[in-house]
N, C-alpha and C. Protein backbone atom coordinates (compact mmCIF):
# COMPACT_ATOMS: atom_id res chain seq x y z
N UNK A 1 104.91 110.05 112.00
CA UNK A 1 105.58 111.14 111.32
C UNK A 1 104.72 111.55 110.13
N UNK A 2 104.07 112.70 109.70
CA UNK A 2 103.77 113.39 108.97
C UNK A 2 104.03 113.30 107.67
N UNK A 3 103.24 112.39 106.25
CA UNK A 3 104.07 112.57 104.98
C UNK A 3 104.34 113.77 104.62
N UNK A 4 105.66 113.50 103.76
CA UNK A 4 106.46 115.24 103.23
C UNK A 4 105.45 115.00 101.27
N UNK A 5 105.32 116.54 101.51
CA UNK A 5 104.72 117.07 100.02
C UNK A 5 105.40 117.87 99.36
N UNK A 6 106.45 118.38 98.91
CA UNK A 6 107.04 119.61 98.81
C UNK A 6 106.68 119.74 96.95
N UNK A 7 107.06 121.47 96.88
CA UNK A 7 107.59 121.45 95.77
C UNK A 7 108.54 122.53 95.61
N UNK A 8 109.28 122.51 94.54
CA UNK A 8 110.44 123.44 94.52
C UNK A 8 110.21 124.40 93.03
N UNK A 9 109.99 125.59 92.91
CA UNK A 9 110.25 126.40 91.90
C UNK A 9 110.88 127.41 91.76
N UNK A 10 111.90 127.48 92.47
CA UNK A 10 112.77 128.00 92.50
C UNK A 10 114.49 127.55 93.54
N UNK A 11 115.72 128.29 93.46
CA UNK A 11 116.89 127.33 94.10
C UNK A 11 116.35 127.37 95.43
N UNK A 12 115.69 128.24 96.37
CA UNK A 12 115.53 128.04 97.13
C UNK A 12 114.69 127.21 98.02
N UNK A 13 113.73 126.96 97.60
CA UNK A 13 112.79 125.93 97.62
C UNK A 13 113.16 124.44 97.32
N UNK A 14 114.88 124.94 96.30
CA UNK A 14 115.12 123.25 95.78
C UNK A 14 116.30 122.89 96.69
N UNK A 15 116.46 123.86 97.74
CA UNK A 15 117.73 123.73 98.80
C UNK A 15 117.23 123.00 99.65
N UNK A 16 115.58 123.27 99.88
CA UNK A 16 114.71 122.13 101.42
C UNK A 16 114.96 121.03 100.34
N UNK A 17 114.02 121.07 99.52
CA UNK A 17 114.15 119.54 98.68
C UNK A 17 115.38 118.97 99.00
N UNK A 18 116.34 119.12 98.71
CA UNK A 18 117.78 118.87 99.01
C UNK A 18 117.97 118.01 99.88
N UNK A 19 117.86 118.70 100.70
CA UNK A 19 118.06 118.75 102.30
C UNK A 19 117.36 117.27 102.67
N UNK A 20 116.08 117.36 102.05
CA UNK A 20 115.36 116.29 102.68
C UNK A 20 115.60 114.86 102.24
N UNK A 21 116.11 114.99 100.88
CA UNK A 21 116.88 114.01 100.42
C UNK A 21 118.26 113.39 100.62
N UNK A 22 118.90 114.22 101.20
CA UNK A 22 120.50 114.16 101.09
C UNK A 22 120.71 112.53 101.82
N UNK A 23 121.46 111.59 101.25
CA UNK A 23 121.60 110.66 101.65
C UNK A 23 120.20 109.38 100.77
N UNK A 24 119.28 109.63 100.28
CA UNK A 24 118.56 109.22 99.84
C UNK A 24 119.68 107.65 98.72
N UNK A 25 118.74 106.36 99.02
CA UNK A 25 119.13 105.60 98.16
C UNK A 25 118.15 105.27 97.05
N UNK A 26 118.96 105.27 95.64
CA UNK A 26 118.16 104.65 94.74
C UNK A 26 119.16 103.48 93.78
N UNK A 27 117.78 102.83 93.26
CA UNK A 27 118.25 101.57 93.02
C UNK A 27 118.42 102.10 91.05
N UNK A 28 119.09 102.13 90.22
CA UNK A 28 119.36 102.43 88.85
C UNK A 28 118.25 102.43 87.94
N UNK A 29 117.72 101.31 88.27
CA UNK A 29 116.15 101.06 87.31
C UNK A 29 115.00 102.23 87.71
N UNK A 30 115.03 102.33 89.04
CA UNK A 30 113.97 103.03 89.78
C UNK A 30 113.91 104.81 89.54
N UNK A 31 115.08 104.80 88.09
CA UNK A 31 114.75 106.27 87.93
C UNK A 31 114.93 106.41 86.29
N UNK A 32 114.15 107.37 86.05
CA UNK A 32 114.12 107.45 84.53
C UNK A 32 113.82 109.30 84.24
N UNK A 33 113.85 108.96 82.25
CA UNK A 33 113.21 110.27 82.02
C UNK A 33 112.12 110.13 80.94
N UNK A 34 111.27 110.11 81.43
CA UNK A 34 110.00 109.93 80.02
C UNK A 34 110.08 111.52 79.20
N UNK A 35 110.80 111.23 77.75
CA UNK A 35 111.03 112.39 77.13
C UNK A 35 109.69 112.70 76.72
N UNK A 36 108.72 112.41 76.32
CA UNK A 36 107.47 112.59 75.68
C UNK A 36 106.70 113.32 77.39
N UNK A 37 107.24 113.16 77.95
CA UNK A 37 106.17 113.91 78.96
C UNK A 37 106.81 115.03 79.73
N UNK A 38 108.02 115.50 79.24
CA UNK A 38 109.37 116.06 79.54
C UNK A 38 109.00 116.09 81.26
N UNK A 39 109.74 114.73 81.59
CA UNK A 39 109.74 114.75 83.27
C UNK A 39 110.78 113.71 83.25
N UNK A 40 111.96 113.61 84.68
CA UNK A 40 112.20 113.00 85.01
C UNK A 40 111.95 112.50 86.49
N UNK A 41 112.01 111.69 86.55
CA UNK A 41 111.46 110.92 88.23
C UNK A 41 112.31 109.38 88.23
N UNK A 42 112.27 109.63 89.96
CA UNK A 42 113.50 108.70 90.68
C UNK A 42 112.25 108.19 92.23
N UNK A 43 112.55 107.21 92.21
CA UNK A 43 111.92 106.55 93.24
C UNK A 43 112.94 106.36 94.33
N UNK A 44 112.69 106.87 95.50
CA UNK A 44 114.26 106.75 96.64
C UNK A 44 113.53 106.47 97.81
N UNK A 45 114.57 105.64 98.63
CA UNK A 45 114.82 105.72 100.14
C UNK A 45 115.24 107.08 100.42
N UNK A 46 114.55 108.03 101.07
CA UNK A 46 115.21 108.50 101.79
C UNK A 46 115.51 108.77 103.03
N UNK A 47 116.43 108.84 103.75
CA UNK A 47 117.02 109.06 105.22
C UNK A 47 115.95 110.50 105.84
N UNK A 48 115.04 109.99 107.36
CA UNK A 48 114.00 110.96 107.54
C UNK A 48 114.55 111.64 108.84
N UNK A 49 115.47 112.79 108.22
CA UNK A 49 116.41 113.51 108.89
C UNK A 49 115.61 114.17 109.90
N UNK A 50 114.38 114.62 109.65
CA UNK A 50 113.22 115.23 110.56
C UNK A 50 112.34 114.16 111.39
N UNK A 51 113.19 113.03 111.74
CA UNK A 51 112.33 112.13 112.48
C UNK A 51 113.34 111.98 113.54
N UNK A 52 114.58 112.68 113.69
CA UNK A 52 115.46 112.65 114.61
C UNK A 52 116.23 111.38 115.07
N UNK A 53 116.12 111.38 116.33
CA UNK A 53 117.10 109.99 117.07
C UNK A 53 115.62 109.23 117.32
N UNK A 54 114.39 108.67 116.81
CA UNK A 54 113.36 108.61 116.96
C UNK A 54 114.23 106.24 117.28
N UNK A 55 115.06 106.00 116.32
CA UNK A 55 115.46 104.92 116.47
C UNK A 55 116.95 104.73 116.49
N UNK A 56 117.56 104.01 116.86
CA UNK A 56 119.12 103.98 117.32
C UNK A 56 119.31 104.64 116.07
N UNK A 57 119.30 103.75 115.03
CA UNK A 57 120.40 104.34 113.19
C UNK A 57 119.45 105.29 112.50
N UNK A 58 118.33 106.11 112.90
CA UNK A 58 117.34 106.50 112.10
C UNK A 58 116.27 105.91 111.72
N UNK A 59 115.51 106.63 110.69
CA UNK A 59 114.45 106.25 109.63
C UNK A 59 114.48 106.28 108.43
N UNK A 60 114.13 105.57 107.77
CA UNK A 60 113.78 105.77 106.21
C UNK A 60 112.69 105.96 105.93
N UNK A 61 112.30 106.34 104.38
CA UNK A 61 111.05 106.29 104.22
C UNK A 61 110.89 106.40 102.18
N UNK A 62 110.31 105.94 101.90
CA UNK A 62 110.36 105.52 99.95
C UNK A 62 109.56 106.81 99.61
N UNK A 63 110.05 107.75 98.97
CA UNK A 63 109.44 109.10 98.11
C UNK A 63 109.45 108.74 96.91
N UNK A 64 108.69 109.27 96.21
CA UNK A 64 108.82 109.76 95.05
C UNK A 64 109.69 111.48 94.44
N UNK A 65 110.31 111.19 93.42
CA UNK A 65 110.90 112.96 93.23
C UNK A 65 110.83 112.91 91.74
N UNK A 66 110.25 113.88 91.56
CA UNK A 66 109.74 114.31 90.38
C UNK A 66 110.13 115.59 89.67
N UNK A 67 110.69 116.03 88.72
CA UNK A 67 111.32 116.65 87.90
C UNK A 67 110.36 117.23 86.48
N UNK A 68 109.88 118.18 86.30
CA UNK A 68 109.27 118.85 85.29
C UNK A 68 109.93 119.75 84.29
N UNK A 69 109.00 119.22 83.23
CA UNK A 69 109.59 120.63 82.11
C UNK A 69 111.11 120.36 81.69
N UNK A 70 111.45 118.89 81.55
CA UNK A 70 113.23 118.68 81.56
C UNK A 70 113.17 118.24 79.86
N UNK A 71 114.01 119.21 79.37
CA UNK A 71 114.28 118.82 77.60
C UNK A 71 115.14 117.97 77.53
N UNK A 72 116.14 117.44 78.42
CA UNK A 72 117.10 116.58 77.92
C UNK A 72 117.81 116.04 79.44
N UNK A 73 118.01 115.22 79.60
CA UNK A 73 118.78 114.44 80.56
C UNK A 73 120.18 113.39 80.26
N UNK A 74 120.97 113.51 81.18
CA UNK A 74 122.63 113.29 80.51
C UNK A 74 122.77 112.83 81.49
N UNK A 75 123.56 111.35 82.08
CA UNK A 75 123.84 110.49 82.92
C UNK A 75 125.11 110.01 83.00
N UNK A 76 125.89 110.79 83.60
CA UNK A 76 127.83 110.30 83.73
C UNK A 76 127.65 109.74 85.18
N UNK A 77 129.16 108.96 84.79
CA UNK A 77 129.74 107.99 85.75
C UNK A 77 128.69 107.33 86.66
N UNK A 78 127.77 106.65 86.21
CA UNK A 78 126.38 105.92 86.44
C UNK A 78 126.45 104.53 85.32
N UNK A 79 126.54 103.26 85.87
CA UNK A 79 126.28 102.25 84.99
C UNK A 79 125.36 102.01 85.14
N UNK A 80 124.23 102.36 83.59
CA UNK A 80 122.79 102.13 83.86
C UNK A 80 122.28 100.82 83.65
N UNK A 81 123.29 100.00 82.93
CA UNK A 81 123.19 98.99 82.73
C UNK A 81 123.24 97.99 84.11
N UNK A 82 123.61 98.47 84.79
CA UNK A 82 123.34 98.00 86.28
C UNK A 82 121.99 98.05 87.01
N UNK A 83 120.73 97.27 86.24
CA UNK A 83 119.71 97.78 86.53
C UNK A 83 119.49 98.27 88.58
N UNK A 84 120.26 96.79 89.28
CA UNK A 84 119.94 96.87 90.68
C UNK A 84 120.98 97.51 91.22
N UNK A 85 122.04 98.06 90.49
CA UNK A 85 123.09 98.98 91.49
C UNK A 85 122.54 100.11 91.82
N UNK A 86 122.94 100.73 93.13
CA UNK A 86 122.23 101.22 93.95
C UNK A 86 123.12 102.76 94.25
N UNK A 87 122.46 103.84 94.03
CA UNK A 87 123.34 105.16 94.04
C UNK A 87 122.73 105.52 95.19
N UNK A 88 123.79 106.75 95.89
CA UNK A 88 123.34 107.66 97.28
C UNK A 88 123.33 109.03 97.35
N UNK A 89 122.46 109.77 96.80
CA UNK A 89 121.94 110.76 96.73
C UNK A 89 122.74 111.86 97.47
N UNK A 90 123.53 112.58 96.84
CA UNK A 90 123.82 113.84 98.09
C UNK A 90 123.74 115.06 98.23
N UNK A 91 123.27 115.65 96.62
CA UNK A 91 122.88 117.29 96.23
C UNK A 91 122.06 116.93 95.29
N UNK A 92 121.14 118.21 95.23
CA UNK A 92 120.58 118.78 94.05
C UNK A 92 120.61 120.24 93.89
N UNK A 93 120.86 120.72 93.01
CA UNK A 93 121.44 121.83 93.04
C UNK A 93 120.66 122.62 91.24
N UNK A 94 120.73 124.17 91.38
CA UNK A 94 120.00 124.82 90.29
C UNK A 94 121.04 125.41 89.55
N UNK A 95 121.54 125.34 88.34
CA UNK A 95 122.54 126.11 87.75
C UNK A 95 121.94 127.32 86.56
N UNK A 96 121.38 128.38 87.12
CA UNK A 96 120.38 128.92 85.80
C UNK A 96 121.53 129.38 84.60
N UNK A 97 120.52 129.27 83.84
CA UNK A 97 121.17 129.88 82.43
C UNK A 97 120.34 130.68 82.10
N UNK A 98 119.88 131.25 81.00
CA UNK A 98 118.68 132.25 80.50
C UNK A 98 117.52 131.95 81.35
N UNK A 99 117.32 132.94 82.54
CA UNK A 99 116.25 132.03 83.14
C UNK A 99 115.01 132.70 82.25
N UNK A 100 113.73 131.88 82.41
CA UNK A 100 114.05 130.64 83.73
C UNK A 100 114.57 129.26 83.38
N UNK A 101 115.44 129.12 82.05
CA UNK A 101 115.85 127.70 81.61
C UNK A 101 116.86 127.49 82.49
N UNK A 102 117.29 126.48 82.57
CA UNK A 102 118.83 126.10 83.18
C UNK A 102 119.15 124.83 83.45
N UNK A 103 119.87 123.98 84.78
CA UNK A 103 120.11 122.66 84.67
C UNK A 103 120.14 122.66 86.24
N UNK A 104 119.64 121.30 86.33
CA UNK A 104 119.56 121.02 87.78
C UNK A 104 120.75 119.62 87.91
N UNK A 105 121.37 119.57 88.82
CA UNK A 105 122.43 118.40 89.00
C UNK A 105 121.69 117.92 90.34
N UNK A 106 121.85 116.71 89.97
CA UNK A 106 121.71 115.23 90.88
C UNK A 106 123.02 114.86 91.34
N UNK A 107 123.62 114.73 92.47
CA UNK A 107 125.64 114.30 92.89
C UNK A 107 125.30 113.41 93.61
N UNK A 108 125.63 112.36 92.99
CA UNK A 108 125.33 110.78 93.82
C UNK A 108 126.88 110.57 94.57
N UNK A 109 126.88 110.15 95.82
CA UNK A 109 128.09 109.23 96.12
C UNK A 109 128.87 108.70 95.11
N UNK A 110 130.36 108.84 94.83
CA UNK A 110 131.60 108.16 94.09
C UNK A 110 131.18 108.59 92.76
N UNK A 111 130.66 109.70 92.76
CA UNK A 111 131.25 110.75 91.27
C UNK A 111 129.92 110.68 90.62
N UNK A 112 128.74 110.46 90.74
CA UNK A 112 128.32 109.69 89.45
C UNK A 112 126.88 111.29 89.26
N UNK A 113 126.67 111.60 88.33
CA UNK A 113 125.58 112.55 87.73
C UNK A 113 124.85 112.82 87.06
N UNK A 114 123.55 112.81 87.37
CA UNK A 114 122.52 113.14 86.40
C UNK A 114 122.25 114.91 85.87
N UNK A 115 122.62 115.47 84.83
CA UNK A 115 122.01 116.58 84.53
C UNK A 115 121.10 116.78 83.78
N UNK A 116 119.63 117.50 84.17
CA UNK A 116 118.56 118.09 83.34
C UNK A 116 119.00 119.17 82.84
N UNK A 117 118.42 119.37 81.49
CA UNK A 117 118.23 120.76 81.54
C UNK A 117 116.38 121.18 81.41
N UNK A 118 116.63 122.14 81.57
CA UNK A 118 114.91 122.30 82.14
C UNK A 118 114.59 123.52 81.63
N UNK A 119 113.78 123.76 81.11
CA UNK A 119 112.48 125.31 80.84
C UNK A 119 112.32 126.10 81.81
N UNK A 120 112.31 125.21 83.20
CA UNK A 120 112.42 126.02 84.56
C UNK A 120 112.29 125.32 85.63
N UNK A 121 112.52 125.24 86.94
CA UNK A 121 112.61 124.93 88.07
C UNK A 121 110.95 124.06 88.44
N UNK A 122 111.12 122.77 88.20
CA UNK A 122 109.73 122.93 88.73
C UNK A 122 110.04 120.98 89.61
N UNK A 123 110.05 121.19 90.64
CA UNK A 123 110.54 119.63 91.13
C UNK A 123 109.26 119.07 92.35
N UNK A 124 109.03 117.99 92.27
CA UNK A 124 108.48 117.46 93.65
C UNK A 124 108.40 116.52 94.20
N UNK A 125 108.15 116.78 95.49
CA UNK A 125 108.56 115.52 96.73
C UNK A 125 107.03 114.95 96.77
N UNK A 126 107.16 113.35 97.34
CA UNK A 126 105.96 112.67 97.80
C UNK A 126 106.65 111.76 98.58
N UNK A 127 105.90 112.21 99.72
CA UNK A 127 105.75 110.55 100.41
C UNK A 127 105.21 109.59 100.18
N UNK A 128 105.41 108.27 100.45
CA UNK A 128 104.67 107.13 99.93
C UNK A 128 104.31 106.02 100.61
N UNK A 129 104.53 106.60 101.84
CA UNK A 129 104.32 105.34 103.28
C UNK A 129 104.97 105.55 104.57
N UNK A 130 105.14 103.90 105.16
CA UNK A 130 105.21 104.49 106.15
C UNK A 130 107.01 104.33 106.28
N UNK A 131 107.79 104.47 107.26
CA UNK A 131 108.99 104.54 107.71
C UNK A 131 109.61 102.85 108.41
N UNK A 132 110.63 102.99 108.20
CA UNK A 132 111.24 101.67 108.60
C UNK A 132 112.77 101.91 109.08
N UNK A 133 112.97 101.24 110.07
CA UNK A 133 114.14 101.24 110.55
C UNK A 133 115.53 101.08 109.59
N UNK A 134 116.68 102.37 109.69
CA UNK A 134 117.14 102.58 109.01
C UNK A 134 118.34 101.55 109.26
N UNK A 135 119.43 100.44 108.54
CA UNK A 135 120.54 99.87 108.86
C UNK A 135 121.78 100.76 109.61
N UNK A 136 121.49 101.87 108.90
CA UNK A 136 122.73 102.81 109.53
C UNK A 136 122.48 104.59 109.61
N UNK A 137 123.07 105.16 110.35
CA UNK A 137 122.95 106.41 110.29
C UNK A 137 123.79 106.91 109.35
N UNK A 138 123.55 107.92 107.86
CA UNK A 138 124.81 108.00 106.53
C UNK A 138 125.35 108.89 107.52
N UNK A 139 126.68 108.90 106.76
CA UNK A 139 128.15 109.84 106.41
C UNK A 139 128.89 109.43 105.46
N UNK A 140 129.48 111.10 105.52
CA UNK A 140 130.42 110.97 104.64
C UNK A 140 131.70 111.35 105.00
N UNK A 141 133.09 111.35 103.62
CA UNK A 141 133.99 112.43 104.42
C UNK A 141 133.64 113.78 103.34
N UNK A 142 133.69 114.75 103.93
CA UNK A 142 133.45 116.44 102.94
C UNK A 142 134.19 116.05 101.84
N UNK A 143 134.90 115.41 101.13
CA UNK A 143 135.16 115.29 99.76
C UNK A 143 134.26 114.39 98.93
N UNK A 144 133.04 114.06 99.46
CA UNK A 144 132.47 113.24 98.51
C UNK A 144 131.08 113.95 98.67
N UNK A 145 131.07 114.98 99.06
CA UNK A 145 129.89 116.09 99.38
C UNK A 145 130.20 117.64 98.46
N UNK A 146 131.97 117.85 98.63
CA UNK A 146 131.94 118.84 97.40
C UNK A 146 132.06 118.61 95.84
């Protein structure tokens, strides 16, 4: 399978990003925001929705996602103090305000949210290896997706 490179600068571009993540696991420690370099970045499993029925439960595969140009980052219903608890990725989404400033939301499984606010849209994907057999194929029920 092909590593993914993306980048997003605008909502539409940050709808594939999305997409390619949705279901993505990360572990609490494995994401931060270095204010001095105004970026935030999250290290994830994510579910390799474009690798199909390739194995009974899927694929995974460890990205990097990277976040630019972010002045401030705000973390509800997330115990960060939980360095190894483990969140499940299910939107990212662009909320502009004066563009091109605005806020991008992170909607983890069972409520929990990261909001940037940002100078402007600027996000990106990396692959980082290879793929491994996934434990399960995700779902959800549609109330933990709106």
């Amino acid at each position: 399978m092909t590593d993914l490179k993306l980048l997003a600068l605008d909502s539409e571009d940050l709808e594939v990003l999305s997409a390619c993540v949705q279901d993505a696991v990360v572990r609490v420690d494995d994401m931060g925001f270095a204010k001095s370099d105004n970026r935030f970045a999250l290290l994830v499993n994510r579910y390799a929705w474009e690798a199909g029925e390739k194995r009974d439960n899927g694929e995974r595969k460890r990205c990097a996602l990277r976040f630019e140009r972010v002045l401030s980052a705000e973390v509800t219903g997330v115990d960060l103090g939980a360095r190894d608890g483990v969140l499940e990725l299910l939107t990212i989404t662009f909320q502009p305000g004066t563009l091109p400033e605005g806020e991008i939301l992170l909607s983890f499984a069972g409520g929990g949210t990261v909001r940037l606010k940002v100078e402007c849209l600027e996000a990106r994907l990396h692959d980082l290896g290879a793929t491994w057999a996934a434990k399960g194929r995700p779902s959800h029920a549609l109330s933990d997706i709106n």
